[in-house]
C-alpha atoms as a PDB file:
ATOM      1  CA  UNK A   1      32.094  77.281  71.556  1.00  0.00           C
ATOM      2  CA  UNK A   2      31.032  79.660  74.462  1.00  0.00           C
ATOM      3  CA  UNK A   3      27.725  77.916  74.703  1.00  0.00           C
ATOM      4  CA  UNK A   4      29.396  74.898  74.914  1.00  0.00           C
ATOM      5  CA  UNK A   5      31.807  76.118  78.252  1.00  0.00           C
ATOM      6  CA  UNK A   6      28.880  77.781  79.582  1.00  0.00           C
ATOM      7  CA  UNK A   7      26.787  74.822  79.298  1.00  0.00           C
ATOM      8  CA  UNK A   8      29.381  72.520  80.565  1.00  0.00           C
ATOM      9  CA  UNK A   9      30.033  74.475  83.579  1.00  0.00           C
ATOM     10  CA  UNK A  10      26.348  74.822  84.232  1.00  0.00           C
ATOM     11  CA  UNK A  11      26.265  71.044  84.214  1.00  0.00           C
ATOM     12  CA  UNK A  12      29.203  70.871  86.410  1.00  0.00           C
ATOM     13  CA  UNK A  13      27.509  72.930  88.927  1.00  0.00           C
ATOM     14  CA  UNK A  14      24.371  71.275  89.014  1.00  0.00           C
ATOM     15  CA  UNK A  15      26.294  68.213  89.556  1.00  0.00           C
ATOM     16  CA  UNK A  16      27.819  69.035  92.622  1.00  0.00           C
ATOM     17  CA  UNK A  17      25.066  70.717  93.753  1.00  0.00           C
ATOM     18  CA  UNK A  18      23.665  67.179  93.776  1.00  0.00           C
ATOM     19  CA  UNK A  19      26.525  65.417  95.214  1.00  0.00           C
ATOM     20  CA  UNK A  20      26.520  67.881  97.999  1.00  0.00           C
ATOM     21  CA  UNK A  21      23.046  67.309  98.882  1.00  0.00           C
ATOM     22  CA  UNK A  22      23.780  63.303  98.877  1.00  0.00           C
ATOM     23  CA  UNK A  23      24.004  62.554 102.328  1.00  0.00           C
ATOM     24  CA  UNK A  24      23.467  59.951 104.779  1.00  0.00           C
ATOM     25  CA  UNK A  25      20.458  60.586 107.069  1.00  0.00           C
ATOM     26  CA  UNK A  26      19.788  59.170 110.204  1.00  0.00           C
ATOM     27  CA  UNK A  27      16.736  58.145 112.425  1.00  0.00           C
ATOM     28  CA  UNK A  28      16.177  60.231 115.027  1.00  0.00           C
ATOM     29  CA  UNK A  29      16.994  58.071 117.721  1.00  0.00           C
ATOM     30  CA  UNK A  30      20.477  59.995 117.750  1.00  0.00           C
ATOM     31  CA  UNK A  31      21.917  56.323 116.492  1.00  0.00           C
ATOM     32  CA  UNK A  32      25.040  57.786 113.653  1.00  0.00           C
ATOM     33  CA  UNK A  33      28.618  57.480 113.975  1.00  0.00           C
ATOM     34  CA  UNK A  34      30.560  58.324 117.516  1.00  0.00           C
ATOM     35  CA  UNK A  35      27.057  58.132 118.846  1.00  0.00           C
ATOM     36  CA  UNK A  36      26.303  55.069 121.636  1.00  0.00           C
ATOM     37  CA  UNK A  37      23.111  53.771 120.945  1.00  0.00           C
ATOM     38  CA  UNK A  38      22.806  52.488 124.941  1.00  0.00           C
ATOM     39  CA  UNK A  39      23.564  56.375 126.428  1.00  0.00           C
ATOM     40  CA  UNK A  40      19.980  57.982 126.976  1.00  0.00           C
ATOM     41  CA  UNK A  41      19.423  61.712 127.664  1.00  0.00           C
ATOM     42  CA  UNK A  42      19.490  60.359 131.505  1.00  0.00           C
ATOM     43  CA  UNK A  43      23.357  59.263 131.220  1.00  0.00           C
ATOM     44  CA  UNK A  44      24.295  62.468 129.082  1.00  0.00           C
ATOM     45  CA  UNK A  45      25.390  65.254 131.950  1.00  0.00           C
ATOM     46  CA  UNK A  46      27.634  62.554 133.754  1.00  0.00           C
ATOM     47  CA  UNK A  47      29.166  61.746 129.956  1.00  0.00           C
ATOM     48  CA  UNK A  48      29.348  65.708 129.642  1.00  0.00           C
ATOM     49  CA  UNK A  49      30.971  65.966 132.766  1.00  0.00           C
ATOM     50  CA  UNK A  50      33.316  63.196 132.216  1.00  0.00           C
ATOM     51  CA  UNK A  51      34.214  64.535 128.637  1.00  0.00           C
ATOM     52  CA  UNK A  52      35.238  67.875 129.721  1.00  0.00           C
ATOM     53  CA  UNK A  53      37.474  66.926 132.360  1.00  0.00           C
ATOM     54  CA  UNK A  54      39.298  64.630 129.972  1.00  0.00           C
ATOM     55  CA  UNK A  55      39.245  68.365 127.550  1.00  0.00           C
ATOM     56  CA  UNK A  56      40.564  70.509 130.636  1.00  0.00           C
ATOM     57  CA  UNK A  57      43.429  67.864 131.310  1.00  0.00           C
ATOM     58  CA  UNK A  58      44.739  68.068 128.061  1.00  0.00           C
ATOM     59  CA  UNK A  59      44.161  71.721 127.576  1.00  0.00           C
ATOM     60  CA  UNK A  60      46.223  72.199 130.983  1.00  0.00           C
ATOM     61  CA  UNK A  61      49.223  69.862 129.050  1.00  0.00           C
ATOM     62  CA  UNK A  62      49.182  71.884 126.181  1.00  0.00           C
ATOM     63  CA  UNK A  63      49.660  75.088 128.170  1.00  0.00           C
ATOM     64  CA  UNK A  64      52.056  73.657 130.328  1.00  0.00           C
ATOM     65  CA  UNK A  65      54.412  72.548 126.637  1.00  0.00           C
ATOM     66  CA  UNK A  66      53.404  76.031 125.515  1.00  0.00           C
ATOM     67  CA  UNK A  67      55.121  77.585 128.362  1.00  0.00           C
ATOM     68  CA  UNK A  68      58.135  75.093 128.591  1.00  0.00           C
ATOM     69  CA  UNK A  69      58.736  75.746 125.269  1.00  0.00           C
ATOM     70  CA  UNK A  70      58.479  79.056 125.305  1.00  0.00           C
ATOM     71  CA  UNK A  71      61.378  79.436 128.405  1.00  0.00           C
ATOM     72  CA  UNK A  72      63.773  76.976 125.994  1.00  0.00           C
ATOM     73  CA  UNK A  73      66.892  78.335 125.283  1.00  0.00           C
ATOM     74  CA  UNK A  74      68.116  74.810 123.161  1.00  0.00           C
ATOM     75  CA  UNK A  75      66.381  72.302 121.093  1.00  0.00           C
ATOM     76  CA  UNK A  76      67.551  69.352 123.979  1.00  0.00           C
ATOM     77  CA  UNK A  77      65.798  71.748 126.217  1.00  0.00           C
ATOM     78  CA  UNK A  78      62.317  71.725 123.924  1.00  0.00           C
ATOM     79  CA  UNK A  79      62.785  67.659 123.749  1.00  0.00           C
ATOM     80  CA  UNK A  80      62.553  67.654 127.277  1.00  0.00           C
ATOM     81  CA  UNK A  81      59.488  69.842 127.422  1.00  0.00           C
ATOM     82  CA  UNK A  82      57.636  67.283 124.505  1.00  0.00           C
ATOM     83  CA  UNK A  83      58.866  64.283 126.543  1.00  0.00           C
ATOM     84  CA  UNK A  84      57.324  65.567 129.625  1.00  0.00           C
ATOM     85  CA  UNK A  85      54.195  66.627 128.340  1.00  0.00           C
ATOM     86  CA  UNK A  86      53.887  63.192 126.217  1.00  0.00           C
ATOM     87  CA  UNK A  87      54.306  61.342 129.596  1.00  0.00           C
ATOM     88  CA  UNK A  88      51.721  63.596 131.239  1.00  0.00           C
ATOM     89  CA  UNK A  89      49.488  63.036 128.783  1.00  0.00           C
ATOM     90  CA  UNK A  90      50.183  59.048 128.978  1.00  0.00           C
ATOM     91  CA  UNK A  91      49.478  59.382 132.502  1.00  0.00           C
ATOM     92  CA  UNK A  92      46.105  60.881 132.031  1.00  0.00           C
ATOM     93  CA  UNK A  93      44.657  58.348 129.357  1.00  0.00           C
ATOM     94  CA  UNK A  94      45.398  55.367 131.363  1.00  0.00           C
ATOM     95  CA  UNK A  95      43.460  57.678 133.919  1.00  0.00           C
ATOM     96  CA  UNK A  96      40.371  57.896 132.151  1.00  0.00           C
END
C-alpha cells in the first residue's frame, strides 16, 4: 500500500511537471498577447514615455486618496475622498 501512495504521488508530480512545462511559445518577432505587432523598436521610447506618464498620473491619485483618507474623521468624509479621486481619475483616461 505504501508503494502504491508513493508511486501515485510520483506520477502526480511528473504530471505537473509536464503541465507546467506546456506552454505557448512565440516567434520572436515580439508578436504574443498585449503586444502590437505594428510598434517597432523605433516607436518604443515614445510608447515608454507615454506609458509612464499615464503610471505617474495614477500613482499621484492614489496618493492623493491615501492622504484624504487618511485626514477623514467620518465615513461621508472618505466617500468624498473616493468620489474625488474616481473623477480625477475619469478625467485623466479621457486624457490619454
Amino acid at each position: 500500500m505504501i508503494r502504491t501512495v508513493a508511486a501515485l504521488l510520483t506520477f502526480a508530480a511528473l504530471a505537473a511537471g509536464s503541465a507546467a512545462q506546456a506552454q505557448t511559445v512565440y516567434p520572436s518577432t515580439g508578436v504574443g498577447p498585449g503586444v502590437n505587432p505594428g510598434m517597432n523598436s523605433g516607436n518604443i521610447g515614445a510608447h515608454k514615455q507615454k506609458e509612464l506618464a499615464k503610471i505617474q498620473q495614477k500613482m499621484g491619485i492614489l496618493q492623493q486618496l491615501q492622504s484624504c483618507v487618511n485626514a477623514a474623521q467620518t465615513t461621508d468624509a472618505i466617500r468624498q475622498c473616493n468620489e474625488t479621486a474616481h473623477s480625477e481619475a475619469g478625467q485623466h483616461q479621457k486624457k490619454c
